[in-house]
N, C-alpha and C. Protein backbone atom coordinates (compact mmCIF):
# COMPACT_ATOMS: atom_id res chain seq x y z
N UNK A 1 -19.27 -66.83 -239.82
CA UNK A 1 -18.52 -67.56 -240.83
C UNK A 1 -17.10 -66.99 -240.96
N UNK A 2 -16.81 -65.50 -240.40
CA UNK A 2 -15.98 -65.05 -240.94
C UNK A 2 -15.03 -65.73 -240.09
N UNK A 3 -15.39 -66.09 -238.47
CA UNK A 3 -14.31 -66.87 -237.34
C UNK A 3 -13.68 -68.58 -237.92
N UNK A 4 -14.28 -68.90 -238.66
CA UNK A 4 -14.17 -70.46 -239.55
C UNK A 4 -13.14 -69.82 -240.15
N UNK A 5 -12.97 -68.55 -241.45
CA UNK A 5 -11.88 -68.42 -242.33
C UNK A 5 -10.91 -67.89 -241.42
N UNK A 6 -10.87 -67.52 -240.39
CA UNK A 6 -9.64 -66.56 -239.73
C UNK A 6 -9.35 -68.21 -238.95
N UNK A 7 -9.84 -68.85 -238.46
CA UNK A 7 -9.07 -69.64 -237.63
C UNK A 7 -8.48 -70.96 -238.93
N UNK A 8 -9.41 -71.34 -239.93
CA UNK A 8 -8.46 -71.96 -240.84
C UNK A 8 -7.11 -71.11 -241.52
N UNK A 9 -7.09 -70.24 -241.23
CA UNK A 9 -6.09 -69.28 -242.30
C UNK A 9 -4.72 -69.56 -240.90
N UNK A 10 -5.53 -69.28 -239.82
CA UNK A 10 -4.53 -69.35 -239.01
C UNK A 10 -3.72 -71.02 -238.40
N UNK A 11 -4.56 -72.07 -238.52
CA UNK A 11 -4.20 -72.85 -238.80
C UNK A 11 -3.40 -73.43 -239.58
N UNK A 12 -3.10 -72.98 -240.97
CA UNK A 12 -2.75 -72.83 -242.05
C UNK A 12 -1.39 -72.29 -241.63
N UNK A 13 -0.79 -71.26 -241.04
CA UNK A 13 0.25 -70.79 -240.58
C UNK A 13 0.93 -71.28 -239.67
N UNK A 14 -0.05 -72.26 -238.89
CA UNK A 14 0.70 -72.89 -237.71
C UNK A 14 1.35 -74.23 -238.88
N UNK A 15 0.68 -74.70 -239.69
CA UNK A 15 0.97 -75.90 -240.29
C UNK A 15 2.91 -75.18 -241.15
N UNK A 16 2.35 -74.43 -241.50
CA UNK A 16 3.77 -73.74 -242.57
C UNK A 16 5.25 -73.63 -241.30
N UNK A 17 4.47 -73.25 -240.02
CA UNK A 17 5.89 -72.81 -238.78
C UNK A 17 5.93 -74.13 -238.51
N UNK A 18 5.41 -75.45 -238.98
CA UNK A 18 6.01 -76.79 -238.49
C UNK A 18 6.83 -77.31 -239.86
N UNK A 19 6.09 -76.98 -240.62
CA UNK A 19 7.38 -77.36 -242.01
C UNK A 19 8.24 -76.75 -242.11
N UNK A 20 8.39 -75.15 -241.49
CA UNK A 20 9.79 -74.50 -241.26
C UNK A 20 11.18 -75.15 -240.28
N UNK A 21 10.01 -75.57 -239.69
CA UNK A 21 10.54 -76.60 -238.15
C UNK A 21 11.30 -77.42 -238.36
N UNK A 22 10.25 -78.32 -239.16
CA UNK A 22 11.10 -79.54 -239.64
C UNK A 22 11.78 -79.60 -240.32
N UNK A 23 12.02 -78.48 -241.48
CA UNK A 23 13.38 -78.52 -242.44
C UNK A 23 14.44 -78.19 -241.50
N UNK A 24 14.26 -77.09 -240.87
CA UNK A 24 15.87 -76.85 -239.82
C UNK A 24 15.76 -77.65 -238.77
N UNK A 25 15.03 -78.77 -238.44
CA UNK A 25 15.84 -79.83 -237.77
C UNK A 25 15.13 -79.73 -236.27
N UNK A 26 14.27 -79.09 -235.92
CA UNK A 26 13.71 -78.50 -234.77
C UNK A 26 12.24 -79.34 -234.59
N UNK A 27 12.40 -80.57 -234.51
CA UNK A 27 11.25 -81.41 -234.00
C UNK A 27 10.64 -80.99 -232.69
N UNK A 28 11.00 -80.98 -231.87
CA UNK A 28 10.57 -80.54 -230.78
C UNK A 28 8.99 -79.08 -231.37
N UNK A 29 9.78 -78.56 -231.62
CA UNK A 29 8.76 -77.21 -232.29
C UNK A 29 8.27 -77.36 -233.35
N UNK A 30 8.60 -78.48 -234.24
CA UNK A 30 7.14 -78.49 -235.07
C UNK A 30 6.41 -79.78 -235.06
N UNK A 31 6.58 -80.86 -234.17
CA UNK A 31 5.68 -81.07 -233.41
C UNK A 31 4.43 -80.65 -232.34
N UNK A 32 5.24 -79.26 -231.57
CA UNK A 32 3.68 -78.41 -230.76
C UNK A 32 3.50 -77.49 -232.08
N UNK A 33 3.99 -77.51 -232.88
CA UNK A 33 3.58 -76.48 -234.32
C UNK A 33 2.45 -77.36 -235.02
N UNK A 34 2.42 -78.88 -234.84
CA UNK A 34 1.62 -79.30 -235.53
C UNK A 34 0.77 -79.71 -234.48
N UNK A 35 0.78 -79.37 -233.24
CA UNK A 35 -0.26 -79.88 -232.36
C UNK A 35 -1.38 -78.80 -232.28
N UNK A 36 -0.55 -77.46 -232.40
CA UNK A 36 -1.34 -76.21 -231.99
C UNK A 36 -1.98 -75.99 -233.44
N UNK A 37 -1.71 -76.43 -234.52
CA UNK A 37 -2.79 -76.31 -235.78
C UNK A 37 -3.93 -76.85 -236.02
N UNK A 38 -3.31 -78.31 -235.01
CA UNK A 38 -4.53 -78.88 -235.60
C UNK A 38 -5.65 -78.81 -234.00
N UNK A 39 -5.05 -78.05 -233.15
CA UNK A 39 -6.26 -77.93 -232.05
C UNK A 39 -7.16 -76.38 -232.90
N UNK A 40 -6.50 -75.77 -233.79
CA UNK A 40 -6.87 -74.33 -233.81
C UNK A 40 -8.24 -75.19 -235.19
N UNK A 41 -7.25 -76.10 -235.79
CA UNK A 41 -8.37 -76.45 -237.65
C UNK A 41 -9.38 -77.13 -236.34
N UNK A 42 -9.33 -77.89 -235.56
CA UNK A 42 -10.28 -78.63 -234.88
C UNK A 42 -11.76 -77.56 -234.66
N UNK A 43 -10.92 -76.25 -233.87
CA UNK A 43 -11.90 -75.56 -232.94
C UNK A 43 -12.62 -74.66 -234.48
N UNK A 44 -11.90 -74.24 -235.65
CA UNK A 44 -12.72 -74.21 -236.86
C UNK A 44 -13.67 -75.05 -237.03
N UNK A 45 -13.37 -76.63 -237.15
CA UNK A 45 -14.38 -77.00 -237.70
C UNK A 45 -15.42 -77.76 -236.89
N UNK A 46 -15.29 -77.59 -235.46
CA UNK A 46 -16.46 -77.42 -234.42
C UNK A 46 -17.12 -76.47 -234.69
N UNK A 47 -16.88 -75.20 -235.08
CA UNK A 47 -17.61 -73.71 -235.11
C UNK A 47 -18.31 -73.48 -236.36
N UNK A 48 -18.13 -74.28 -237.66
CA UNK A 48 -18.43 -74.98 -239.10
C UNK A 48 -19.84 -75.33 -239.01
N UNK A 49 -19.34 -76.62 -237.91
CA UNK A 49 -20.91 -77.43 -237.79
C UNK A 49 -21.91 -76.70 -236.81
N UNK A 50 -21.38 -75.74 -235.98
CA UNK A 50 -22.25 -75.57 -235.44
C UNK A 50 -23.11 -74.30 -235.70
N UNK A 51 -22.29 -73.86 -236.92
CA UNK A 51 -23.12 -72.84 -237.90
C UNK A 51 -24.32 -73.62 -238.85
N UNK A 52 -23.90 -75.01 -239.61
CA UNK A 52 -24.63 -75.73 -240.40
C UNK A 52 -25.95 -75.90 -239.72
């Protein structure tokens, strides 16, 4: 359970380095900022269900 909170937490950080992104104007990077969060929340909540 504890790999579910470390990879949402870290997800969570990738989401914040794409809203950093996107305020200074840097689409390019927080677009793979929001690609690489949500592959990381994905592989959380594959690892979720397959604890349930």
């Amino acid at each position: 359970m504890r790999q579910v909170f470390i990879r949402g937490i870290i997800s969570l950080v990738w989401f914040a380095v794409a809203i950093i992104n996107g305020i200074s104007g840097k689409l390019e990077n927080a677009a793979l900022s929001v690609l690489v969060g949500c592959v990381i929340l994905y592989s959380a909540y594959t690892a979720w269900k397959k604890r349930r």
